[in-house]
Protein backbone atom coordinates (compact mmCIF):
# COMPACT_ATOMS: atom_id res chain seq x y z
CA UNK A 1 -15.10 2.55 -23.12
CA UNK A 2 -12.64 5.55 -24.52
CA UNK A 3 -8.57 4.82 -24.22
CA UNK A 4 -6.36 7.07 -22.46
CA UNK A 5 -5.25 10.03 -24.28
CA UNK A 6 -2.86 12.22 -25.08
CA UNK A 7 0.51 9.81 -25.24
CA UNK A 8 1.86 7.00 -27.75
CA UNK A 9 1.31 3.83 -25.79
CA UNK A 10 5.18 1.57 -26.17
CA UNK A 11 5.44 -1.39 -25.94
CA UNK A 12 7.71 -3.01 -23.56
CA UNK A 13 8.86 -6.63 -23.99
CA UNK A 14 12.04 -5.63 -24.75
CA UNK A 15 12.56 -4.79 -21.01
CA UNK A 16 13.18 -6.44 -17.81
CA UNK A 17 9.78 -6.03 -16.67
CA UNK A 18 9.22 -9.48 -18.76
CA UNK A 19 11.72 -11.08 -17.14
CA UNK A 20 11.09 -14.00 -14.14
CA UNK A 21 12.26 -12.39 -11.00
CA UNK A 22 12.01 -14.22 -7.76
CA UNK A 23 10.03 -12.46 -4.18
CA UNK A 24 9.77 -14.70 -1.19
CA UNK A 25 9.05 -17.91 -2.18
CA UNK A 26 7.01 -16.60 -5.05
CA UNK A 27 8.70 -17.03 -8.71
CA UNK A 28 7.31 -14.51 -10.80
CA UNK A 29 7.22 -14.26 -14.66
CA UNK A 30 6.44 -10.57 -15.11
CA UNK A 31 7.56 -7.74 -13.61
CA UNK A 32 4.31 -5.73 -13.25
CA UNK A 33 2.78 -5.53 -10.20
CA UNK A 34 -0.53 -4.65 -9.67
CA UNK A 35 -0.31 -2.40 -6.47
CA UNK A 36 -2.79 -1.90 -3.23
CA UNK A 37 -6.14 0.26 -4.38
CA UNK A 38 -8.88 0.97 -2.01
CA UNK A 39 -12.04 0.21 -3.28
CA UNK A 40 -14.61 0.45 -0.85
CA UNK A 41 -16.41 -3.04 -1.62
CA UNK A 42 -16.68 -4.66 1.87
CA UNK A 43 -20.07 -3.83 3.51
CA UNK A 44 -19.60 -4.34 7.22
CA UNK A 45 -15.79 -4.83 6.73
CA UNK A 46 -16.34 -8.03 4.73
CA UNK A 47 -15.44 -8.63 1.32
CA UNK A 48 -18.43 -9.21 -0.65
CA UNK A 49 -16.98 -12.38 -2.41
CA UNK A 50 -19.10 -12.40 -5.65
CA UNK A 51 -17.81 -8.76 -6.52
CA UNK A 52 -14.26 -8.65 -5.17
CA UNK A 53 -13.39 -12.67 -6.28
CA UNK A 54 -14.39 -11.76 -9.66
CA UNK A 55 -11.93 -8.06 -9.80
CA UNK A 56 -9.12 -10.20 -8.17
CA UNK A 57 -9.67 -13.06 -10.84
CA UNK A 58 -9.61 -10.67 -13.94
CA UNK A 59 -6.36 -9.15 -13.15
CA UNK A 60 -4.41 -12.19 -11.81
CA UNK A 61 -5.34 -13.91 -15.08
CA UNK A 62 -1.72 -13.55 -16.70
CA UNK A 63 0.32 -16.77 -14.85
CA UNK A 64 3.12 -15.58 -12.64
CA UNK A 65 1.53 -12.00 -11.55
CA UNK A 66 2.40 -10.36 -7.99
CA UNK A 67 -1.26 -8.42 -6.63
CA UNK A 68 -1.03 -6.96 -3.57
CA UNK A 69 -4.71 -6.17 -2.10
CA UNK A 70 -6.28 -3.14 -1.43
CA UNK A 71 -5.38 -2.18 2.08
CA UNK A 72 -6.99 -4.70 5.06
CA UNK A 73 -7.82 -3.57 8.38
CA UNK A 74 -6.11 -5.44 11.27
CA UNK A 75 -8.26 -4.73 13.85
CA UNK A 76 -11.67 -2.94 14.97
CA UNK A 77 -9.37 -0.37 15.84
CA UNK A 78 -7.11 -0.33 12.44
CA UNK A 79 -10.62 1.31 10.66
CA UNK A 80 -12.91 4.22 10.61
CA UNK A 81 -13.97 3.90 6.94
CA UNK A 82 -17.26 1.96 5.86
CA UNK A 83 -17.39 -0.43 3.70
CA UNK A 84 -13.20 -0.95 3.85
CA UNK A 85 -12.35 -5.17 4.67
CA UNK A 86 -10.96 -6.29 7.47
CA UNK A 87 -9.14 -9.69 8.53
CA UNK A 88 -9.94 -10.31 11.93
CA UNK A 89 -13.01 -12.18 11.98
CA UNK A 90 -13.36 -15.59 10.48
CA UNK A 91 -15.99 -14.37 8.38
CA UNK A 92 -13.83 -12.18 7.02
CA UNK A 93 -10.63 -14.63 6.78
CA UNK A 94 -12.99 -17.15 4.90
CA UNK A 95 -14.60 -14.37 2.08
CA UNK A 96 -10.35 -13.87 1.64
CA UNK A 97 -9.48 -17.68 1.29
CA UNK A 98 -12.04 -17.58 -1.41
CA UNK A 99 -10.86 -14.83 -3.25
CA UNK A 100 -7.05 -15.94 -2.42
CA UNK A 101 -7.62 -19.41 -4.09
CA UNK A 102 -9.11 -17.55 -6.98
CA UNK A 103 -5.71 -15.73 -7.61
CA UNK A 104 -3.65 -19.27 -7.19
CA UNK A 105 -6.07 -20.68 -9.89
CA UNK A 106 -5.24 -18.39 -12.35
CA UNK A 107 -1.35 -19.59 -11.10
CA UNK A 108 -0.18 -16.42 -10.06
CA UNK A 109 0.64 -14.71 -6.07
CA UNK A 110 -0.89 -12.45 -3.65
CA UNK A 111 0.19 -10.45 -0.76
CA UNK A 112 -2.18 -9.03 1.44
CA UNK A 113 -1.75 -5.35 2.99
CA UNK A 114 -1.95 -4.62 6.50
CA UNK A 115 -3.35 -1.35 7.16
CA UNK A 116 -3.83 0.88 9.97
CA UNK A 117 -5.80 4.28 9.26
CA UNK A 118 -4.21 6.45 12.26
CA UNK A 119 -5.75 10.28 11.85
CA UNK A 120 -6.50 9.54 8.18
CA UNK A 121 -10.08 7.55 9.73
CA UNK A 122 -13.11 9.36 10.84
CA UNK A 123 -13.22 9.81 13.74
CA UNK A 124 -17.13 10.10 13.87
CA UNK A 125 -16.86 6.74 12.09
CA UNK A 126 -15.29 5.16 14.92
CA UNK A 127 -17.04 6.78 17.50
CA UNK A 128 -20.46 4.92 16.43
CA UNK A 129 -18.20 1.43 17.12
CA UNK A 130 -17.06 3.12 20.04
CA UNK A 131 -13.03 3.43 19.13
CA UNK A 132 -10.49 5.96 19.43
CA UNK A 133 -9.59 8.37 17.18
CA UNK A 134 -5.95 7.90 16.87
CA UNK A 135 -2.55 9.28 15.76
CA UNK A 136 1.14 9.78 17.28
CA UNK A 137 -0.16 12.73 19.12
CA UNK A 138 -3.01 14.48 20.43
CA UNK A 139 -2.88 17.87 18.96
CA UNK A 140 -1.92 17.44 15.33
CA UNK A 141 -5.19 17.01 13.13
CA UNK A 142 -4.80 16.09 9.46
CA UNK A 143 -6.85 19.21 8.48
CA UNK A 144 -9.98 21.31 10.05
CA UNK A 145 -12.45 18.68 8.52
CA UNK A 146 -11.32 15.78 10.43
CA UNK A 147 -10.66 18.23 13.92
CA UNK A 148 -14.21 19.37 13.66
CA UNK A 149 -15.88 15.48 13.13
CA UNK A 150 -13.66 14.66 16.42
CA UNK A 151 -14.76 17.55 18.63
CA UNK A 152 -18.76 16.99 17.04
CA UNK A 153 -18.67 13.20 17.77
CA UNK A 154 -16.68 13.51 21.20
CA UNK A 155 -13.64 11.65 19.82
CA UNK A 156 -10.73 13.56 20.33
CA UNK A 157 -7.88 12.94 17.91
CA UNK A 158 -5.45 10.36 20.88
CA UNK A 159 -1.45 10.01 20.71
CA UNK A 160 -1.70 6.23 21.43
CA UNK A 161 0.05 5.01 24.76
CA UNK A 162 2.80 2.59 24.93
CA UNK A 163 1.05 -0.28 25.63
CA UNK A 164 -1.52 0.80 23.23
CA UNK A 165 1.19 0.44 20.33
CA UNK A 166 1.65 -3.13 21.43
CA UNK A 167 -1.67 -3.85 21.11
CA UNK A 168 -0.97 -2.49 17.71
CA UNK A 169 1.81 -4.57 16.86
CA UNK A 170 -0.29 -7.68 18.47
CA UNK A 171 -3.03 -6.56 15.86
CA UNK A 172 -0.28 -6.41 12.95
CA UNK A 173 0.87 -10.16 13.79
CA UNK A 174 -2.28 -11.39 14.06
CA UNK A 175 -3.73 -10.64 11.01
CA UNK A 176 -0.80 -11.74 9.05
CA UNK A 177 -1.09 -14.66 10.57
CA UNK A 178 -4.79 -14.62 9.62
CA UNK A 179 -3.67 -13.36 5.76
CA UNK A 180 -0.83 -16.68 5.59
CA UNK A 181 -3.58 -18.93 7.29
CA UNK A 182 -6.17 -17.79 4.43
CA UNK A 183 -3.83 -18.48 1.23
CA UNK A 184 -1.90 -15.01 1.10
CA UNK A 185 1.88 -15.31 -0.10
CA UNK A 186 2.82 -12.88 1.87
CA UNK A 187 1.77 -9.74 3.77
CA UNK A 188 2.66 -5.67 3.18
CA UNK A 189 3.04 -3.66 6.33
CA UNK A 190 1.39 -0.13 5.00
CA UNK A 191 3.91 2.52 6.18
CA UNK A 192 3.35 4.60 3.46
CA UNK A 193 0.47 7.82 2.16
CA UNK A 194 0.12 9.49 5.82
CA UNK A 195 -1.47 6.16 7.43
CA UNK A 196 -0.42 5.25 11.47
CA UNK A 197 2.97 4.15 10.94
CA UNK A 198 3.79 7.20 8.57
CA UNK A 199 2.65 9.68 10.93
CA UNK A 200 5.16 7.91 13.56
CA UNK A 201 7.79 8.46 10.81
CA UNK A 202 6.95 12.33 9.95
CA UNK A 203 7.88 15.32 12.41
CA UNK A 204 5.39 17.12 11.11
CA UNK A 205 2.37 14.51 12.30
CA UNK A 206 4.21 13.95 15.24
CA UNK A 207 5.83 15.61 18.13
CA UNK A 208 6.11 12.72 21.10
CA UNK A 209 8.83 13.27 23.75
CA UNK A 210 9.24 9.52 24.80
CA UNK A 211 11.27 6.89 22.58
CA UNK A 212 8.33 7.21 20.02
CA UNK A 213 9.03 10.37 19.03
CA UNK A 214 12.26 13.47 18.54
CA UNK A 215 14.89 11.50 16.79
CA UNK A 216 14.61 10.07 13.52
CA UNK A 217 15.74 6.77 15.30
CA UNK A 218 12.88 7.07 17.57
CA UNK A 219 10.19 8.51 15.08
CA UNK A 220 11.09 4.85 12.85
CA UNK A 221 10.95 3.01 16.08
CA UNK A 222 7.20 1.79 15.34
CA UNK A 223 7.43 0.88 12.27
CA UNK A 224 10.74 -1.24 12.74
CA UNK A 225 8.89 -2.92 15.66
CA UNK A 226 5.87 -3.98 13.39
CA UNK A 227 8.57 -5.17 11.35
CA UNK A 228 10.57 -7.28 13.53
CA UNK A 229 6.95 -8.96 15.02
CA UNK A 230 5.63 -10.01 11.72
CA UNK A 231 8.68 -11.26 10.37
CA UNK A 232 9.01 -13.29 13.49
CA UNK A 233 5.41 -14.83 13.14
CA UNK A 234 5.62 -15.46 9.47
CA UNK A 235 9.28 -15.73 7.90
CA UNK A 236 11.02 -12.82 6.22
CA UNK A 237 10.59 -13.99 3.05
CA UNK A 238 6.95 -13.64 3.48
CA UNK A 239 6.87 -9.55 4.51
CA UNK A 240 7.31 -6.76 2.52
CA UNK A 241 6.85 -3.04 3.41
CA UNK A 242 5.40 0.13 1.91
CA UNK A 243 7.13 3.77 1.81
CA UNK A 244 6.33 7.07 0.48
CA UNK A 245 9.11 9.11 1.32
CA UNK A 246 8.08 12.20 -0.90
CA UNK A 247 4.78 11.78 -0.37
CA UNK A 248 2.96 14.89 0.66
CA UNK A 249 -0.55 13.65 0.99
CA UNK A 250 -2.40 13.84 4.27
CA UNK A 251 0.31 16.76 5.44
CA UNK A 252 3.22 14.66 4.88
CA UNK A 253 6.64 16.55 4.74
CA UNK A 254 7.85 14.84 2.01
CA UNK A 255 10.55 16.92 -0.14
CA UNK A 256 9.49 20.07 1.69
CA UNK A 257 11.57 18.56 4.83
CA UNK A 258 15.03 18.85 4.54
CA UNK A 259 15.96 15.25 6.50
CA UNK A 260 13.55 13.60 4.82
CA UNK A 261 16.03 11.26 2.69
CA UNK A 262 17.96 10.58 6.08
CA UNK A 263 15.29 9.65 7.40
CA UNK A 264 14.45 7.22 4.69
CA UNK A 265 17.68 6.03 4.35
CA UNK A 266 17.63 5.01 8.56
CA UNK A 267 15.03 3.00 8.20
CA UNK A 268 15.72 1.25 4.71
CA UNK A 269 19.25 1.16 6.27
CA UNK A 270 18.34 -1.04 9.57
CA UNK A 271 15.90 -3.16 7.09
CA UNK A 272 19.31 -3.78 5.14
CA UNK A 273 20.93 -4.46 8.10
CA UNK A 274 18.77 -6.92 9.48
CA UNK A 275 19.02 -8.51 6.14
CA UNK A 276 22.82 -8.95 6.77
CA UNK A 277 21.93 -11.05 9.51
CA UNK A 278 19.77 -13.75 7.65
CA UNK A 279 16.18 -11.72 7.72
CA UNK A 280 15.74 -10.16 4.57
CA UNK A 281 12.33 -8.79 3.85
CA UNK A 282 11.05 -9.97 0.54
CA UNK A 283 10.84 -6.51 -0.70
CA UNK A 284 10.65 -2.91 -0.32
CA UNK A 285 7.58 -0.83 -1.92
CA UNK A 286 8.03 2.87 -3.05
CA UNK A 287 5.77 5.13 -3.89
CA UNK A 288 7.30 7.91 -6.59
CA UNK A 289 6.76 11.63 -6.27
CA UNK A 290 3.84 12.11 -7.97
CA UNK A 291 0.62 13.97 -7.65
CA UNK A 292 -0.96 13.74 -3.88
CA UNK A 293 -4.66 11.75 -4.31
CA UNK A 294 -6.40 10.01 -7.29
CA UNK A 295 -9.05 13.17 -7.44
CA UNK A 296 -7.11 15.87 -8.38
CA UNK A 297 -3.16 16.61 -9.39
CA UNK A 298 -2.67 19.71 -7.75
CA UNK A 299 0.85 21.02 -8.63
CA UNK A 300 1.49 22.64 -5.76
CA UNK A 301 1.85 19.47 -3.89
CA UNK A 302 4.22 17.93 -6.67
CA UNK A 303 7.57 17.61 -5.17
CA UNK A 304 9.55 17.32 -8.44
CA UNK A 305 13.25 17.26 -6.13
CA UNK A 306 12.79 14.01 -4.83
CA UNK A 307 14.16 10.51 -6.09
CA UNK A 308 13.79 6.97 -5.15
CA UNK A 309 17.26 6.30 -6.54
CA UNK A 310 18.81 6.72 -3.05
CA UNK A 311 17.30 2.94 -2.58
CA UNK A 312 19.79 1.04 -4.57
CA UNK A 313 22.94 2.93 -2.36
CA UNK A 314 21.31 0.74 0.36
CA UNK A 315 18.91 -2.06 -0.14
CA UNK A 316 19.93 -4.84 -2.06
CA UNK A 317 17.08 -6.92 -1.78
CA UNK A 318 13.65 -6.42 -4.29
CA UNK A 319 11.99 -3.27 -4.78
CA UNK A 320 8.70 -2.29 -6.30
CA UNK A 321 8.83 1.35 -7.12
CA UNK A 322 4.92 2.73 -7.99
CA UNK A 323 3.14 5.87 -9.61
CA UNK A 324 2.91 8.42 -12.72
CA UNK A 325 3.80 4.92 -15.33
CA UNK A 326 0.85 4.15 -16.84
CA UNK A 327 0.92 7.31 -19.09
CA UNK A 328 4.28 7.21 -19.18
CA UNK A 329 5.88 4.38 -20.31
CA UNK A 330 9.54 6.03 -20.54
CA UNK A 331 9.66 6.21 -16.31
CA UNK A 332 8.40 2.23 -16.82
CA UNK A 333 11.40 1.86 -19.00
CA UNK A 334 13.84 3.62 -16.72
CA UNK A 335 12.29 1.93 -13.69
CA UNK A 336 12.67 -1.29 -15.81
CA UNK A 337 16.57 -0.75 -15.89
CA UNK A 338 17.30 -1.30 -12.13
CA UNK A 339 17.95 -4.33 -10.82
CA UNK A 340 15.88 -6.35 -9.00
CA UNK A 341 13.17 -3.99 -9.65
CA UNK A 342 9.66 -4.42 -10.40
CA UNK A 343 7.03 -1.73 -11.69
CA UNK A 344 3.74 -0.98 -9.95
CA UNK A 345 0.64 0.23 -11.27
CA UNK A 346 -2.67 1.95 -9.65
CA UNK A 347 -5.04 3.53 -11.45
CA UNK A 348 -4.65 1.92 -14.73
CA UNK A 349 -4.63 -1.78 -13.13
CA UNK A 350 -8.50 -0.73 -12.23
CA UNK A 351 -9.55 0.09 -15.64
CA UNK A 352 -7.67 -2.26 -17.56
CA UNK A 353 -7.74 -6.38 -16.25
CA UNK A 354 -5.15 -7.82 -19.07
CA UNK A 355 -2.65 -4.66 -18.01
CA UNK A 356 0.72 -6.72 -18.13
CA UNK A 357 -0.37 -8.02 -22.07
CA UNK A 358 -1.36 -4.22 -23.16
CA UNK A 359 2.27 -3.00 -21.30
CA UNK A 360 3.91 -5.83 -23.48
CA UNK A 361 2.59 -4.96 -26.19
CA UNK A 362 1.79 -1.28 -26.18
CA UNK A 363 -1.95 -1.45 -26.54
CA UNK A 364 -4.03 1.38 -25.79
CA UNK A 365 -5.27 1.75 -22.74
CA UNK A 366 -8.52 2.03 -20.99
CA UNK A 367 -9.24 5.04 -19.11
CA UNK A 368 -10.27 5.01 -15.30
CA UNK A 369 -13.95 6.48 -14.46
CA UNK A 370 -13.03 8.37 -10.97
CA UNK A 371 -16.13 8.91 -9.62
CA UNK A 372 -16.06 5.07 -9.26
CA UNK A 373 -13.34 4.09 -7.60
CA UNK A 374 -14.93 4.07 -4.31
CA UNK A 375 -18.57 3.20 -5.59
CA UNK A 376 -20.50 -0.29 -4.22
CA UNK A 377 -21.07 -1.85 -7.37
CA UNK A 378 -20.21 -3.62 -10.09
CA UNK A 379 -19.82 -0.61 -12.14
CA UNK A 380 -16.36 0.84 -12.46
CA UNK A 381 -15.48 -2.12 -11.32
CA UNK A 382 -15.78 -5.32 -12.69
CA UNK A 383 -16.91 -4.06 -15.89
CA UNK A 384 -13.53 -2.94 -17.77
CA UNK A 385 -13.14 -4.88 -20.66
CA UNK A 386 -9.86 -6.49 -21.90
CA UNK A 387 -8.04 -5.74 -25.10
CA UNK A 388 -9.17 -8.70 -27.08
């Protein structure tokens, strides 16, 4: 195992990322969260519990630690990648009590993301299950890759129907339900990195002409609605939600559209507003501006305009801002120095298990083996060793 080069690591129990900090009904003693990473060990969309108990377990082993899950299919429908989990059966929802438990052992929380692939799946994928290929509109394909497995596999990309996006919004509530029922603290409604509810949100993935699309009011309608269901079945205190305003991954507009930050600020601002009226979420996820997929940093698509400082003119409740910290522990420090604000890491959580003690007290770190991030094995994934 080599560490990560090329930078001092600091450490960093002088900040307020050591500090207890309440979310939900969860009182947490560190501020480092380890945030949602796919990693592609569910064959048949069910956790295999021997492989992904064992990855929770190691880095939930610090007391009073906030995971959130790699992202969790509601629904048949929700998916289009193999070997991604789901929550919708009970053999699925048992495999996640399991690993759920194994997190509350070690005396620390978990919140379980709800995600819904949109155009991001394949659509050849879902055509073997017999599923739509879907997205806020027919005509806009992520890229010429994902038109051409639609038109081969006879799944055209679908702008889902009204009642279609209640079915959604069913699907949302009922796995939370399922997530809470399992063990889960809480639940994370992915609206974030080009997924469905994102390419609601962006103009440039979608150009509807009913009340789902136009306005920035109606383009945030979807996601609002998901909102407003979950929190209904489950409690505010037990929903957070994901963003990634500058995001330009899977054709996002991120800084390159002008209205972008009103359009962000809308939606964080009816969130804040609904928190006025006794239904505050128990936080709000950001991803930074930062490079556009784990496989390469392409500069291009590095909007380097773009803050997520425009957040604290409106929410007041918890945020968890993530990306670009594990390398660089100054934007940890000045993340650190908001209030109510808690620090999120990716790529580094996977290769190193004891993260929070080597951030506390600037150990070296691990470095990440990408080719294995999406691998079926144990390898690359289980197999990072801690400090000690």
């Amino acid at each position: 195992m080599t560490f990560v080069q090329g930078f001092k690591p600091e450490a960093l129990a002088d900040t307020d990322l050591f500090k207890p900090i309440k979310v939900g009904n969860t009182e947490l003693q560190n501020r480092i969260v380890m945030a949602p990473l796919t990693r592609m060990r569910a064959p048949n969309h069910v956790p295999n519990t021997e492989l992904v108990s064992e990855y929770y377990d190691q880095r939930s082993k610090r007391a009073g630690t906030m995971i959130i899950t790699e992202g969790i299919f509601t629904s048949p429908q929700a998916g289009g990648y193999p070997d991604a989990p789901g929550i919708y059966t009970k053999e699925q929802i048992a495999e996640w009590k399991k690993i759920f438990a194994k997190i509350h052992e070690n005396k620390s929380f978990v919140w379980a993301q709800m995600w819904v692939l949109g155009r991001q799946s394949l659509a050849d994928t879902l055509a073997k299950e017999g599923l739509r290929y879907d997205s806020a509109t027919d005509d806009l394909y992520l890229d010429d890759e994902r038109k051409e497995r639609a038109i081969k596999s006879n799944n055209p990309q679908h702008g889902i129907t009204k009642d279609e996006i209640k079915q959604y919004i069913k699907d949302y509530v009922e796995a939370s339900k399922n997530a809470i029922a399992a063990g889960a603290d809480g639940v994370e409604i992915h609206s974030a990195n080009s997924y469905l509810l994102n390419q609601f949100l962006d103009s440039k993935s979608n150009n509807r002409t009913d009340e789902y699309g136009g306005s920035i009011e109606n383009r945030a309608r979807f996601t609002l609605e998901v909102v407003d269901a979950v929190v209904a079945a489950v409690g505010a205190d037990k929903v957070g939600v994901r963003f990634s305003p500058w995001g330009m991954y899977g054709g996002m507009s991120g800084g390159a559209n002008p209205l972008t930050l009103a359009e962000y600020s809308y939606v964080i601002g009816e969130l804040e507003k609904r928190a006025t009226e006794g239904k505050r979420i128990a936080y709000i996820h950001l991803v930074e501006p930062c490079p556009p997929n784990v496989w390469d940093d392409k500069p291009e698509l590095r909007n380097t305009k773009g803050s997520n400082d425009f957040i604290y003119s409106i929410w007041e409740g918890i945020v968890i801002r993530t990306g670009e910290l594990g390398d660089k522990p100054e934007n940890a420090r000045k993340i650190a120095a908001n209030p109510n604000t808690l620090a999120g890491y990716g790529r580094m959580y996977i290769s190193n298990p004891d993260l929070p003690d080597r951030l506390e007290n600037g150990w070296p770190l691990n470095d990440f083996e990408r080719d294995l991030f999406y691998a079926s094995g144990a390898k690359g994934y289980i197999d990072y060793p801690t400090y000690k």
